[in-house]
C-alpha atoms as a PDB file:
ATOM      1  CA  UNK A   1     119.234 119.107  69.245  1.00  0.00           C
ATOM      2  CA  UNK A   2     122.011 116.741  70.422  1.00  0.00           C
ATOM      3  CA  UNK A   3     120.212 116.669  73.700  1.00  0.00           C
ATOM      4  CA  UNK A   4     116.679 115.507  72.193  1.00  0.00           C
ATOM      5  CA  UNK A   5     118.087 112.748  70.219  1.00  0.00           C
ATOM      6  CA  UNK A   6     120.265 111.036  73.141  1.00  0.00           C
ATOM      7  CA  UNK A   7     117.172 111.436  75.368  1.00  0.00           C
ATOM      8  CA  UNK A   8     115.079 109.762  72.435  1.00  0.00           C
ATOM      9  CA  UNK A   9     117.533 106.724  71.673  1.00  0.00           C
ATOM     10  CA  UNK A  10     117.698 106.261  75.813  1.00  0.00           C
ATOM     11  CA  UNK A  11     113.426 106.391  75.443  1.00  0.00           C
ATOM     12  CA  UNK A  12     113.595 104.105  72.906  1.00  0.00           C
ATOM     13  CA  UNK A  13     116.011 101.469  74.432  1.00  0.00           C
ATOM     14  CA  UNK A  14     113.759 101.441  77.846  1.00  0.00           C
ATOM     15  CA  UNK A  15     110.821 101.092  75.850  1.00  0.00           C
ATOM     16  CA  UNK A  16     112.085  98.100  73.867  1.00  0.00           C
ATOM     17  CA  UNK A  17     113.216  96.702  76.774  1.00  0.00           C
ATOM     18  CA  UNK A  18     109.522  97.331  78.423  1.00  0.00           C
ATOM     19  CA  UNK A  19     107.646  95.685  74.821  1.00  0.00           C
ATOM     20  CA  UNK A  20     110.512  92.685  74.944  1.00  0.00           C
ATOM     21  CA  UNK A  21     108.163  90.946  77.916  1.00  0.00           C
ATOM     22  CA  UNK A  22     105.478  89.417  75.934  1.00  0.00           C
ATOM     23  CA  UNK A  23     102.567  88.277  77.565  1.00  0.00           C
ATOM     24  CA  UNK A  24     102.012  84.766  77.615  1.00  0.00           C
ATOM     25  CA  UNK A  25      99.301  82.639  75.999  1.00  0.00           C
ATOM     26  CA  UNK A  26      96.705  81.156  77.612  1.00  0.00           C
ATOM     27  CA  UNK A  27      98.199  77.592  76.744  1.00  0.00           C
ATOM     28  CA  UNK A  28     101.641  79.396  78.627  1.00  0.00           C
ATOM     29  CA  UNK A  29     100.131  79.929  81.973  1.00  0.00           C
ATOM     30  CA  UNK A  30      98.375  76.963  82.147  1.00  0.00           C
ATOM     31  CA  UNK A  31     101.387  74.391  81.029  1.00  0.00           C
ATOM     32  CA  UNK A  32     103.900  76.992  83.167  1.00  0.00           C
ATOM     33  CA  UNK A  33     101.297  77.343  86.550  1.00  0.00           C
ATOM     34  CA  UNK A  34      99.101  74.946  86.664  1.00  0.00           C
ATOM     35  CA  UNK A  35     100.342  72.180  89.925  1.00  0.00           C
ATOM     36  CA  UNK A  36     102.763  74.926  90.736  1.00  0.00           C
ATOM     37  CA  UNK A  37     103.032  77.790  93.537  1.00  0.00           C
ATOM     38  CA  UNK A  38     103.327  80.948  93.135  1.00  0.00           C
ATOM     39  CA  UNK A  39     105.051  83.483  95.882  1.00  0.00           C
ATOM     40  CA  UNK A  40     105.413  87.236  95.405  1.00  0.00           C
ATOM     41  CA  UNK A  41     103.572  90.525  95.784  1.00  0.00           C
ATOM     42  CA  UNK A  42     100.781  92.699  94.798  1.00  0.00           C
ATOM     43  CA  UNK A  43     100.586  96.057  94.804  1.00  0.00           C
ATOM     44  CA  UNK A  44      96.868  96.207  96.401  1.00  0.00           C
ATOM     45  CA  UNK A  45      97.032  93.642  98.777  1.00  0.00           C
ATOM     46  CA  UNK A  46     100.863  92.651  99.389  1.00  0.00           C
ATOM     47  CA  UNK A  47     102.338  89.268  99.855  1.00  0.00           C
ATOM     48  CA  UNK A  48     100.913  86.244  98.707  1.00  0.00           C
ATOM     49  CA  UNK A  49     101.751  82.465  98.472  1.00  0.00           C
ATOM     50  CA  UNK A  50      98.852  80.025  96.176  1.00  0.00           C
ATOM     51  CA  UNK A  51      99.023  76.810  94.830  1.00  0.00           C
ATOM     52  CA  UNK A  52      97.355  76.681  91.891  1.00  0.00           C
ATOM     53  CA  UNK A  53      95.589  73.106  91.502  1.00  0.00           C
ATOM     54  CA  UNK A  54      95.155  72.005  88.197  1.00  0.00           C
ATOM     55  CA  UNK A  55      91.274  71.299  89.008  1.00  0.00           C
ATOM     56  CA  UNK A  56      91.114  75.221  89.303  1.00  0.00           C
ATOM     57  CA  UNK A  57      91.575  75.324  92.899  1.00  0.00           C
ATOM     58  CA  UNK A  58      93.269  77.948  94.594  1.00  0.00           C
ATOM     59  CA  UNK A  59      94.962  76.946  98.317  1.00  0.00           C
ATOM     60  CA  UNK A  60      96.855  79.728 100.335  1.00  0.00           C
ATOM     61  CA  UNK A  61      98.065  79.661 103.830  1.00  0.00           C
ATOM     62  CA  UNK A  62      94.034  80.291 105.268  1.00  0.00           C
ATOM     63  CA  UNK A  63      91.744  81.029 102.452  1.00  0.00           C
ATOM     64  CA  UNK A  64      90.958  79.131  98.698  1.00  0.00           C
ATOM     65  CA  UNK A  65      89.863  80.638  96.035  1.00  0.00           C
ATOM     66  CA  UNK A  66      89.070  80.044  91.691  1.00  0.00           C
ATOM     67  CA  UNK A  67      91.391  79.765  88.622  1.00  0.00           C
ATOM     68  CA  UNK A  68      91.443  79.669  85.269  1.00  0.00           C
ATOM     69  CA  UNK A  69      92.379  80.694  82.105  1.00  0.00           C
ATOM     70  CA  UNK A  70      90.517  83.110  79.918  1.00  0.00           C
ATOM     71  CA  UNK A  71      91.810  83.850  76.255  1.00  0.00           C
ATOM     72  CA  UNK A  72      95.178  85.175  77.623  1.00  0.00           C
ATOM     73  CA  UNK A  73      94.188  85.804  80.855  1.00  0.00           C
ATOM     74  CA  UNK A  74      94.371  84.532  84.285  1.00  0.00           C
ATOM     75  CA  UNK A  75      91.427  84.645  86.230  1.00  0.00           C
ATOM     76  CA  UNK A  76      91.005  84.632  89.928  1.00  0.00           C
ATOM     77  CA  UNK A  77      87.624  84.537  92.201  1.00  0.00           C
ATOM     78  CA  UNK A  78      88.015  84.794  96.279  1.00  0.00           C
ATOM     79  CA  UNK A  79      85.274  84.217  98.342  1.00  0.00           C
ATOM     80  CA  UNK A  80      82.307  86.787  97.092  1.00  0.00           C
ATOM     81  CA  UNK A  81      84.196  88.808  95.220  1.00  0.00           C
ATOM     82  CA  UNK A  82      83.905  89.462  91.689  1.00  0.00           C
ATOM     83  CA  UNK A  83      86.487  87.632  89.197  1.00  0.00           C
ATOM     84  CA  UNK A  84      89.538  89.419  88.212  1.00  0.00           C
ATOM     85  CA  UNK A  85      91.647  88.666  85.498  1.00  0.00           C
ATOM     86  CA  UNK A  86      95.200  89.761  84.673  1.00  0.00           C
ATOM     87  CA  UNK A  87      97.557  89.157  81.781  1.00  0.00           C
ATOM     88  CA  UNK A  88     100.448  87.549  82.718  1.00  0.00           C
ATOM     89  CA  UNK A  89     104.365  87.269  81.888  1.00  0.00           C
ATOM     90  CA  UNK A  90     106.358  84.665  82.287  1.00  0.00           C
ATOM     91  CA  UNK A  91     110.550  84.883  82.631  1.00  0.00           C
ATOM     92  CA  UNK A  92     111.892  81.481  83.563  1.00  0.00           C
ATOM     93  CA  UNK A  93     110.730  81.087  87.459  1.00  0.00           C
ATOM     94  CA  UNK A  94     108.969  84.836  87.249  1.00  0.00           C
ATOM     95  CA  UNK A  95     105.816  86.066  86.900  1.00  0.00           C
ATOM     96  CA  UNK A  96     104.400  89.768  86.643  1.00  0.00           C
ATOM     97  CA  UNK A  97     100.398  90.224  86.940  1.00  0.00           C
ATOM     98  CA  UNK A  98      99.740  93.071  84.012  1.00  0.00           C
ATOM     99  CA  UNK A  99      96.146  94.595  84.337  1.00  0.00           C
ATOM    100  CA  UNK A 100      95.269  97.565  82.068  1.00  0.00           C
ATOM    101  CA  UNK A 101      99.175  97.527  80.691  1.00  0.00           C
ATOM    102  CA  UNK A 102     100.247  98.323  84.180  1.00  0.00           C
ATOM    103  CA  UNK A 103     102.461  95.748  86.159  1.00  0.00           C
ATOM    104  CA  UNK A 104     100.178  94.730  89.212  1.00  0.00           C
ATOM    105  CA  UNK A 105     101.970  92.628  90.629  1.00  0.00           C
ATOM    106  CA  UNK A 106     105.256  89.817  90.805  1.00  0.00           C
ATOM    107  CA  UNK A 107     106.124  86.613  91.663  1.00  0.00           C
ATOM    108  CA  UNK A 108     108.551  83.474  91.592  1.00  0.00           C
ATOM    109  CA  UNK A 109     106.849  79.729  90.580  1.00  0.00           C
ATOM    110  CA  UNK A 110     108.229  77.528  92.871  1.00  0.00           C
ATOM    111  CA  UNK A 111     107.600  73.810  91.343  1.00  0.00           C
ATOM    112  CA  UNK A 112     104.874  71.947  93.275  1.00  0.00           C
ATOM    113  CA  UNK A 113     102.795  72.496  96.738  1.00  0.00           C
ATOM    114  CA  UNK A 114     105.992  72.904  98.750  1.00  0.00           C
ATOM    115  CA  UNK A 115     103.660  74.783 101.919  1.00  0.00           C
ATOM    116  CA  UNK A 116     101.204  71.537 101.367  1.00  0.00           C
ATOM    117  CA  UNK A 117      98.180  73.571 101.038  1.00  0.00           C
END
């Protein structure tokens, strides 16, 4: 019984801890990523680096793309493919992508269009 309990109170704590990053309002992202860049990962399609205009422009190193906000969502549109929008937290400089409650993907903001794209 002992055994149960410590392995519930150690469930609990890492749940807490996974409930304690909120997900950001739509008025969040834009004041926190609009004009800024964003550098990281995703776990479909790897790294990325975009600057995210505040005209809803998307720039990366050879491609543009769509942005904006919807409710609490970011959305994103590339070339011919359909939209796809994520929820998003925000940690100081950090970003995680959440789609379906599932962390998609990471990033850092980085202030600015330091690549000039």
């Amino acid at each position: 019984m002992r055994k149960i309990f410590c392995a519930s109170v150690i469930y609990l704590a890492m749940l807490g801890s996974t409930l304690a990053a909120e997900t950001a309002s739509g008025e969040q992202i834009m004041s926190t990523i609009s004009g800024n860049t964003v550098q990281g990962s995703m776990m479909a399609s790897g790294a990325y680096t975009e600057f995210y205009s505040a005209d809803g422009t998307i720039k990366g190193k050879d491609y543009s793309g769509k942005w904006r906000v919807d409710g609490d969502k970011m959305c994103f549109t590339y070339g011919t493919d359909p939209e796809g929008c994520w929820n998003v937290t925000i940690d100081a400089n950090q970003v995680t992508w959440v789609k379906a409650g599932t962390e998609d993907g990471t990033g850092t903001i980085v202030e600015g269009n330091p690549n000039n794209f």
